[in-house]
C-alpha atoms as a PDB file:
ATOM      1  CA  UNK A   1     122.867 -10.823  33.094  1.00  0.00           C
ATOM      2  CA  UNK A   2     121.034  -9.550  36.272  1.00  0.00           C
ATOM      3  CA  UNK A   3     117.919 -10.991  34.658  1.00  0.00           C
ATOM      4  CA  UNK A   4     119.014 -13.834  33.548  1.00  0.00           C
ATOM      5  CA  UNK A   5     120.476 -15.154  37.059  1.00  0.00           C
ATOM      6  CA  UNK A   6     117.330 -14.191  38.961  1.00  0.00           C
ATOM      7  CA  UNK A   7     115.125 -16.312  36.072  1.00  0.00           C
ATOM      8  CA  UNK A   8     117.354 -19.185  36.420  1.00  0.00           C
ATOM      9  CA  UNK A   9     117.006 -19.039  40.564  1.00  0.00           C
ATOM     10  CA  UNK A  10     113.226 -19.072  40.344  1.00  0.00           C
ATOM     11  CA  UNK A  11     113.514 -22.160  37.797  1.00  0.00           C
ATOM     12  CA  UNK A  12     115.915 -24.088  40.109  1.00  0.00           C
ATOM     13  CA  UNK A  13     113.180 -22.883  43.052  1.00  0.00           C
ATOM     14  CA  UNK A  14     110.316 -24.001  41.400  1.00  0.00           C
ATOM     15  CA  UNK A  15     111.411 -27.576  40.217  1.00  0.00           C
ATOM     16  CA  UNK A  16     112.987 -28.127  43.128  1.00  0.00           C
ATOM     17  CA  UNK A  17     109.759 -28.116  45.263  1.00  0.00           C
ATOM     18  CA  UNK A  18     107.600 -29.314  42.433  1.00  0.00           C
ATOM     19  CA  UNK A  19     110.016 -31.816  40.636  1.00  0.00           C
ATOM     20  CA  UNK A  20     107.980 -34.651  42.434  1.00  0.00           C
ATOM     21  CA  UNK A  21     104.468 -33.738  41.286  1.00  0.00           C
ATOM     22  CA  UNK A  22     106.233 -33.182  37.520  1.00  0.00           C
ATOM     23  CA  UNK A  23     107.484 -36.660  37.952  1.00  0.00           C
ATOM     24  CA  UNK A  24     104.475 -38.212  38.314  1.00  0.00           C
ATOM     25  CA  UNK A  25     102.156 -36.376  35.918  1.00  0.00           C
ATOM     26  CA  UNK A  26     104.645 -36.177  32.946  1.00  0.00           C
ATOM     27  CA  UNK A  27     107.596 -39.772  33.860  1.00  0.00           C
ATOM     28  CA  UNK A  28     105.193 -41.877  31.133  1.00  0.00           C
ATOM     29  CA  UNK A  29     104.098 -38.951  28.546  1.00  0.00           C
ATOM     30  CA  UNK A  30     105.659 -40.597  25.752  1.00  0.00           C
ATOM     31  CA  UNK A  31     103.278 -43.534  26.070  1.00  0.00           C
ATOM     32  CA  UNK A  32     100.547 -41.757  24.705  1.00  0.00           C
ATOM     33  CA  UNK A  33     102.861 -39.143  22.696  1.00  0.00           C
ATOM     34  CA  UNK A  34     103.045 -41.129  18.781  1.00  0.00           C
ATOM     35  CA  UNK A  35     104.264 -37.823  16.751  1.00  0.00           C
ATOM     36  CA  UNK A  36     107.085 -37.222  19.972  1.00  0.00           C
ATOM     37  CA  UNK A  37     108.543 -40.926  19.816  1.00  0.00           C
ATOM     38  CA  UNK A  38     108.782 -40.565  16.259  1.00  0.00           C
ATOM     39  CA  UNK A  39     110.602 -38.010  15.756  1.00  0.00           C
ATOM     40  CA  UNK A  40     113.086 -39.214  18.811  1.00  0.00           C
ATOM     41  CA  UNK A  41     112.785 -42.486  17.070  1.00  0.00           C
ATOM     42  CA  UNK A  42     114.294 -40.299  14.345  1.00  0.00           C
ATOM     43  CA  UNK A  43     116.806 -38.490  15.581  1.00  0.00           C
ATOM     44  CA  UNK A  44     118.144 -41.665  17.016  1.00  0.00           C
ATOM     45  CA  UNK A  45     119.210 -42.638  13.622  1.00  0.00           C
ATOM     46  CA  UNK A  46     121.979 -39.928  13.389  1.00  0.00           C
ATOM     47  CA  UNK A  47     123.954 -41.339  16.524  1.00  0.00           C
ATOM     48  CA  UNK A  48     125.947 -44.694  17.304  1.00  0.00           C
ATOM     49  CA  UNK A  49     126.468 -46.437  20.518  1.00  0.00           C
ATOM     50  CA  UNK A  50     129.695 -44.640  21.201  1.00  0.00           C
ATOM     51  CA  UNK A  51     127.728 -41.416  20.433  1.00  0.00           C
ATOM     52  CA  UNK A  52     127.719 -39.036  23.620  1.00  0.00           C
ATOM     53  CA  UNK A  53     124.089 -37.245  23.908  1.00  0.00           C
ATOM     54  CA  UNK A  54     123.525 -34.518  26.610  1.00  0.00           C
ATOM     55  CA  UNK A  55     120.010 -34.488  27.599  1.00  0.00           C
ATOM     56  CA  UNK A  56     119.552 -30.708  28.846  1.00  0.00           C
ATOM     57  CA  UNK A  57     116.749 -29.658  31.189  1.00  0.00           C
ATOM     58  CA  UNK A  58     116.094 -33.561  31.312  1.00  0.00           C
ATOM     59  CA  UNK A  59     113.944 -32.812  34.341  1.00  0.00           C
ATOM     60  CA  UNK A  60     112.966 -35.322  37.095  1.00  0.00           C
ATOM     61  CA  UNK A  61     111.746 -38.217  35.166  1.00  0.00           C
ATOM     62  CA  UNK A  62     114.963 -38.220  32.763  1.00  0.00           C
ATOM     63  CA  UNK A  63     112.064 -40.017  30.525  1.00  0.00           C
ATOM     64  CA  UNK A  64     113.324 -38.077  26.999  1.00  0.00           C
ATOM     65  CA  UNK A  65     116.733 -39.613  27.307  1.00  0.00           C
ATOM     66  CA  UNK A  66     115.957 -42.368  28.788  1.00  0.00           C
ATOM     67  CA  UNK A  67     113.752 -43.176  25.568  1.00  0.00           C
ATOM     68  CA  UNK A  68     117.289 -42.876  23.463  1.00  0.00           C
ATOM     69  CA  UNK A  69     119.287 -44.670  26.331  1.00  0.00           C
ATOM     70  CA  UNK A  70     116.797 -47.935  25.983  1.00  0.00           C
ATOM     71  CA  UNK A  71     117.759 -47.795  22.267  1.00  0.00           C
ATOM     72  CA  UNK A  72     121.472 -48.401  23.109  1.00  0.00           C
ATOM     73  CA  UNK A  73     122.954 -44.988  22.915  1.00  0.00           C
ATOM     74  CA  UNK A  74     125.148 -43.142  25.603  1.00  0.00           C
ATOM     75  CA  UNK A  75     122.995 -40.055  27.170  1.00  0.00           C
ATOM     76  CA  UNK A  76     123.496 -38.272  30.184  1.00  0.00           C
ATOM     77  CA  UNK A  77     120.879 -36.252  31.744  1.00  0.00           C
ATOM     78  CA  UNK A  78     121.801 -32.501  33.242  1.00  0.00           C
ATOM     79  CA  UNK A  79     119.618 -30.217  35.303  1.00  0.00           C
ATOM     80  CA  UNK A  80     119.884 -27.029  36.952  1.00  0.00           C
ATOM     81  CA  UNK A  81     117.544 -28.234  39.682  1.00  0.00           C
ATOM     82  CA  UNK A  82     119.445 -30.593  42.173  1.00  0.00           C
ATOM     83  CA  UNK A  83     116.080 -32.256  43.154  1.00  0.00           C
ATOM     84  CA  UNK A  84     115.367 -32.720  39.739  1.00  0.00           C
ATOM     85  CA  UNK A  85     118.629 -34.721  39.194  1.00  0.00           C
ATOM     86  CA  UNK A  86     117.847 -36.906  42.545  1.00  0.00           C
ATOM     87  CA  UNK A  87     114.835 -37.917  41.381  1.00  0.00           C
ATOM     88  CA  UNK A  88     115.804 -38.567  37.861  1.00  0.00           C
ATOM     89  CA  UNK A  89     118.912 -40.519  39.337  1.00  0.00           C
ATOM     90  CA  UNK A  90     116.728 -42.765  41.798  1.00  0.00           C
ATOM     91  CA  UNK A  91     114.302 -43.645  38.141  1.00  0.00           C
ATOM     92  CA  UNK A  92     117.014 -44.384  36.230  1.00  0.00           C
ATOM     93  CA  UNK A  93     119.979 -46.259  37.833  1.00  0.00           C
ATOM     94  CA  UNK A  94     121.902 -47.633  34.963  1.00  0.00           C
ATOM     95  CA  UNK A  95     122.263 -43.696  33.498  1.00  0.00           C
ATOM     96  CA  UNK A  96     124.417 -40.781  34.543  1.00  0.00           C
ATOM     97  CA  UNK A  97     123.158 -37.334  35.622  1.00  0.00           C
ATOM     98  CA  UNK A  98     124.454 -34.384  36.950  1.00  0.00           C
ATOM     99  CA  UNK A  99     123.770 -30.703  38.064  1.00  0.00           C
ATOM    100  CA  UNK A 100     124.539 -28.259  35.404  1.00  0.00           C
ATOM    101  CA  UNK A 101     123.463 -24.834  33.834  1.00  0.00           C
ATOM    102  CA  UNK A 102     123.138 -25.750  29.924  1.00  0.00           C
ATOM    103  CA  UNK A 103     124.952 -22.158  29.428  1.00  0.00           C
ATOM    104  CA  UNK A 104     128.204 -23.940  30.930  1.00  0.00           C
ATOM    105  CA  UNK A 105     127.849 -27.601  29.922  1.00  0.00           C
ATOM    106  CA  UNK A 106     131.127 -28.479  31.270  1.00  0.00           C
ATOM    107  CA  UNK A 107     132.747 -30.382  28.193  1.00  0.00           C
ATOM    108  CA  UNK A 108     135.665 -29.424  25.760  1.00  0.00           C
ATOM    109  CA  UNK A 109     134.791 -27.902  22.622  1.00  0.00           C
ATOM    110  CA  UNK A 110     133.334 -29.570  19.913  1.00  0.00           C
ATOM    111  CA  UNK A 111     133.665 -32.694  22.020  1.00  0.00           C
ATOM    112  CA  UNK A 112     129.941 -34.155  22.076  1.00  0.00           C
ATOM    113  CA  UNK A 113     127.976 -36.019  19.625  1.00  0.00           C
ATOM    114  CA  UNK A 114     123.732 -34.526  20.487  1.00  0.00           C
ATOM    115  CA  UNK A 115     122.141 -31.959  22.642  1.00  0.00           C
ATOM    116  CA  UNK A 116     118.393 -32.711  23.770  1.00  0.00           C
ATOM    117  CA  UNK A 117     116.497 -29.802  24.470  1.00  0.00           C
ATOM    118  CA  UNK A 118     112.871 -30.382  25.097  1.00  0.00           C
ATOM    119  CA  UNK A 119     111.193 -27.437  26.272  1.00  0.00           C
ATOM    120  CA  UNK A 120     114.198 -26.503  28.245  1.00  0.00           C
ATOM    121  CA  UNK A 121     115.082 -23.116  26.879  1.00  0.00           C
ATOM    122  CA  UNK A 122     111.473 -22.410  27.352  1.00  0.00           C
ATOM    123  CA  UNK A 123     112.366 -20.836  30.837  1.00  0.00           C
ATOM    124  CA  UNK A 124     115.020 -18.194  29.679  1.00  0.00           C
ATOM    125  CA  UNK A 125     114.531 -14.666  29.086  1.00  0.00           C
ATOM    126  CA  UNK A 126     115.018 -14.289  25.073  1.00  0.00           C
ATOM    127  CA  UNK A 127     117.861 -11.831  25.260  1.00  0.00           C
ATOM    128  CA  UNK A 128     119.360 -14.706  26.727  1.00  0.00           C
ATOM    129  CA  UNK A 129     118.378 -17.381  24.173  1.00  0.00           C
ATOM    130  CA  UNK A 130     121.428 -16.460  21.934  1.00  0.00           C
ATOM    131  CA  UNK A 131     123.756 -17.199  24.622  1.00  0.00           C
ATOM    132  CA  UNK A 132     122.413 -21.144  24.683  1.00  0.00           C
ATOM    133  CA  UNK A 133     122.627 -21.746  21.195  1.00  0.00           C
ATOM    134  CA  UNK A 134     126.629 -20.859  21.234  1.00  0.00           C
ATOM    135  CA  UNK A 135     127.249 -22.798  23.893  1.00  0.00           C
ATOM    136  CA  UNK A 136     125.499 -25.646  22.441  1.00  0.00           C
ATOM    137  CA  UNK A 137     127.594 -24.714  19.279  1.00  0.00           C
ATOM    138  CA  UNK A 138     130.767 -24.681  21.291  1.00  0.00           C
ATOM    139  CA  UNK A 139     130.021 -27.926  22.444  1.00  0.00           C
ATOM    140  CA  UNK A 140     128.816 -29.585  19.510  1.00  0.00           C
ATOM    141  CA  UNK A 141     131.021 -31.405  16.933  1.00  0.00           C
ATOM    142  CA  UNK A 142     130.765 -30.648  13.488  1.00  0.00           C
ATOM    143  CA  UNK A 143     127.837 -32.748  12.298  1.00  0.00           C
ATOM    144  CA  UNK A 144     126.054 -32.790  15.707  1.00  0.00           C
ATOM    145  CA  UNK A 145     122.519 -32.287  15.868  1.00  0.00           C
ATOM    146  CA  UNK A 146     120.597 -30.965  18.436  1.00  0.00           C
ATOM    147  CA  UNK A 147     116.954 -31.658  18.699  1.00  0.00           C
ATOM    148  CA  UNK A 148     114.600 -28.880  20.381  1.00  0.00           C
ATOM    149  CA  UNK A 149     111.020 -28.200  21.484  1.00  0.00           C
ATOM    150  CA  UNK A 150     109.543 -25.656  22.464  1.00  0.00           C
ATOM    151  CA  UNK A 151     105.611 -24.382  23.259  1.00  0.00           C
ATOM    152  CA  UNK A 152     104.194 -21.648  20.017  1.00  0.00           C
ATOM    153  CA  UNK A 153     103.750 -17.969  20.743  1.00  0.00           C
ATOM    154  CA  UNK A 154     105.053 -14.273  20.847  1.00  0.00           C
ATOM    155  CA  UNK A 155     105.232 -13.409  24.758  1.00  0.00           C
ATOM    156  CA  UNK A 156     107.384 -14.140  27.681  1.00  0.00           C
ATOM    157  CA  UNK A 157     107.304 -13.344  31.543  1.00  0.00           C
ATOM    158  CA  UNK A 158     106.292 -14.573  34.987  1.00  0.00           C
ATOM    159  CA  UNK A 159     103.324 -16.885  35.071  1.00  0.00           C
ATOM    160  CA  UNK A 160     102.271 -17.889  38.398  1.00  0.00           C
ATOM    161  CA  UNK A 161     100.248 -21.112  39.783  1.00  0.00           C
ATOM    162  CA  UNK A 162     102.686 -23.458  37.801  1.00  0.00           C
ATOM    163  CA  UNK A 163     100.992 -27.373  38.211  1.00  0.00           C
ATOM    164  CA  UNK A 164      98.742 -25.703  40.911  1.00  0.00           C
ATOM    165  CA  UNK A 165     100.988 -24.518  42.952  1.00  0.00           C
ATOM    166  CA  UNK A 166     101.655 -20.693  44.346  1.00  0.00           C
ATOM    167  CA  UNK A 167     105.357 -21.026  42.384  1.00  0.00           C
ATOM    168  CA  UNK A 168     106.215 -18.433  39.924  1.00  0.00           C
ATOM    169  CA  UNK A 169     108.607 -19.397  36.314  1.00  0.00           C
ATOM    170  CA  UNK A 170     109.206 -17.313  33.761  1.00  0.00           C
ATOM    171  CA  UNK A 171     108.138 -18.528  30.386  1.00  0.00           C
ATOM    172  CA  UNK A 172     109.227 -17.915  27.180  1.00  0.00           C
ATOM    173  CA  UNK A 173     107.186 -18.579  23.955  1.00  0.00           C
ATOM    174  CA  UNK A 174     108.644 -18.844  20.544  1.00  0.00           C
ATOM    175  CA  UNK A 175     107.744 -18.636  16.366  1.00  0.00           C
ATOM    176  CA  UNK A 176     108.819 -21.252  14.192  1.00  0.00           C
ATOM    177  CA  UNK A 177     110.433 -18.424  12.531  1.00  0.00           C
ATOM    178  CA  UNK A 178     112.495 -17.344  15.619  1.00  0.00           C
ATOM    179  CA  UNK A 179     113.682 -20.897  16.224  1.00  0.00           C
ATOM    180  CA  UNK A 180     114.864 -21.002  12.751  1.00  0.00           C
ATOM    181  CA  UNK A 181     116.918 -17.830  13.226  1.00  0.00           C
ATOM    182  CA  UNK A 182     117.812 -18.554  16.391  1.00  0.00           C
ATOM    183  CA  UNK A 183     119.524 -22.053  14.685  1.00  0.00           C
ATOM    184  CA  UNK A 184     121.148 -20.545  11.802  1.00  0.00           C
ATOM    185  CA  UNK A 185     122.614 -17.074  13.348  1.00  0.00           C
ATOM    186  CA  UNK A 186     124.254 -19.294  15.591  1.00  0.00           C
ATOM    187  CA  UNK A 187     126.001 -21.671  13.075  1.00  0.00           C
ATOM    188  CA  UNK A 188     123.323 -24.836  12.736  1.00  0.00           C
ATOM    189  CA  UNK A 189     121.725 -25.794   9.577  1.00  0.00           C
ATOM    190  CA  UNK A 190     117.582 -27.128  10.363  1.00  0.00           C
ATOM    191  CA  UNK A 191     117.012 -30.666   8.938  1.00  0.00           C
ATOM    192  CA  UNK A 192     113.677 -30.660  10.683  1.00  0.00           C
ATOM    193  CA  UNK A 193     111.334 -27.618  11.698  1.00  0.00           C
ATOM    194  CA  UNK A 194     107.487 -28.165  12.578  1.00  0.00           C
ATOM    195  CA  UNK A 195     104.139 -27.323  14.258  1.00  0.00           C
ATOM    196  CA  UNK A 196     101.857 -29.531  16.046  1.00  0.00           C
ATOM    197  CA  UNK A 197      98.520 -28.973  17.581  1.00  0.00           C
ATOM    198  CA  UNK A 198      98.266 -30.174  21.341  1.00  0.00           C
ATOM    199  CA  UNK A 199      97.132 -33.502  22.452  1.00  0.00           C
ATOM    200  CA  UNK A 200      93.843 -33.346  24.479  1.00  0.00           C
ATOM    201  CA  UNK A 201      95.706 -33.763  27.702  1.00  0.00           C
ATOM    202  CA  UNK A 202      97.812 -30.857  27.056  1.00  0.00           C
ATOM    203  CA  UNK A 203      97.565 -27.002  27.850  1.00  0.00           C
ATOM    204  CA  UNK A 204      96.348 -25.950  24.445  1.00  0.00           C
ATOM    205  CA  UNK A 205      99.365 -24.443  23.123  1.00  0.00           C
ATOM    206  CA  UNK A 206     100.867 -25.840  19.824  1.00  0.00           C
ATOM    207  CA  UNK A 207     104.499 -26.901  20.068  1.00  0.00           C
ATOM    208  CA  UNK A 208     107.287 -26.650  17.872  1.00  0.00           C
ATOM    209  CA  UNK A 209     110.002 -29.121  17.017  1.00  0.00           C
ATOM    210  CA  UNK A 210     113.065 -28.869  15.399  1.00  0.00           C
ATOM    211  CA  UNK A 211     116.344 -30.886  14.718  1.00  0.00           C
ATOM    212  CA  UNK A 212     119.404 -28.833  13.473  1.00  0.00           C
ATOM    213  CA  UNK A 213     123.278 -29.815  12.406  1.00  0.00           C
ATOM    214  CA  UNK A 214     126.157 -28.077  13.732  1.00  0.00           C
ATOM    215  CA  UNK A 215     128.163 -26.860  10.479  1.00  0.00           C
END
C-alpha cells in the first residue's frame, strides 16, 4: 500500500505540472487515430442516452469521453490530477468532471452503466492492478462493459524525462495475456481483446485494447 500511495503522488505531481503540454500534443489525437474511433465508435453501441459512463484517467483534454459525449451519451470525466480536471473542465463546458482516485470511484455498487480506461492503469504498480479491476467490478452493473488500453510489454518502474521534462512516473507495461486474466479473475467476460502496431507519431510501443462485460 506504501507503494502504491507514493506511485499515485508522483502521477498526480507529474500531470499536474505537465497536464498543459499533454493537452496540447495529445486534445486532437483521435483525428488522425481511425482503428481508436472505431472501436469507441463501437463500444458506443452498448450504451443509451440515459447510460452513465465514467471516463477514468480522462486526463486534461477529456478528448476520449468527450468523443462518446458528442454521440449523445452521459460521461463524466475523473482524474486524480486536479490540474488535469481544470483544464479538461475549461475544454469541455457542457460535461462534468471531478477529482477522483479510480480505486474509490465514489458511486453505489453496481450503480453505473461503462468505465473508460485508456491507458490509465498504465501508471499503477501491478500488485496493485487487481485492486482496480474490483472496484471497477463493484461499480459496474451487471452487463457493463468497460473498455481499456493499455501500451504492450513485460516491465514496470520509474521512467524519467516524461514529454521532455525532468518529471519521473512509474509505468507499467502489460501482455494481452495478463489483461485477459486480469478481466476474468476479477469477474468480466472479454468481448474484445487486441494488438496494434503504433502509428508513426507514436513511441513505438504496440498497444492493447480490450472491451469486457461485467457478469
Amino acid at each position: 500500500m506504501k507503494q502504491l500511495k507514493e506511485t499515485d503522488s508522483i502521477t498526480c505531481k507529474a500531470y499536474d505540472l505537465l497536464a498543459e503540454k499533454y493537452h496540447a500534443l495529445f486534445k486532437d489525437e483521435l483525428s488522425h487515430k481511425a482503428y481508436d474511433r472505431k472501436l469507441i465508435d463501437n463500444y458506443a453501441q452498448y450504451f443509451s442516452p440515459c447510460s452513465i459512463i465514467y471516463d477514468v484517467g480522462c486526463g486534461p483534454s477529456g478528448h476520449i469521453g468527450k468523443y462518446l459525449f458528442d454521440k449523445g451519451l452521459n460521461v463524466m470525466g475523473i482524474d486524480i490530477s486536479e490540474k488535469c480536471i481544470d483544464i479538461a473542465k475549461n475544454n469541455n463546458r457542457d460535461m462534468t468532471f471531478k477529482r477522483m482516485n479510480m480505486m474509490n470511484l465514489q458511486v453505489d455498487d453496481q450503480s453505473i452503466d461503462g468505465i473508460i480506461a485508456f491507458y490509465s492503469i498504465i501508471h499503477t504498480p501491478k500488485e496493485n492492478i487487481d485492486k482496480i479491476f474490483q472496484e471497477f467490478k463493484r461499480a459496474l452493473k451487471i452487463g457493463g462493459k468497460v473498455m481499456l488500453a493499455v501500451k504492450e510489454g513485460k516491465g514496470e518502474g520509474l521512467e524519467g524525462h516524461i514529454l521532455d521534462s525532468d518529471m519521473s512516473i512509474y509505468f507499467s507495461y502489460f501482455t494481452k495475456k495478463e489483461v485477459e486474466t486480469y478481466f476474468i479473475s476479477n469477474g468480466f467476460k472479454i468481448i474484445f481483446l487486441e494488438c496494434r502496431t503504433p502509428y508513426s507519431d507514436e513511441i513505438a510501443i504496440s498497444r492493447i485494447y480490450a472491451i469486457a462485460e461485467s457478469v
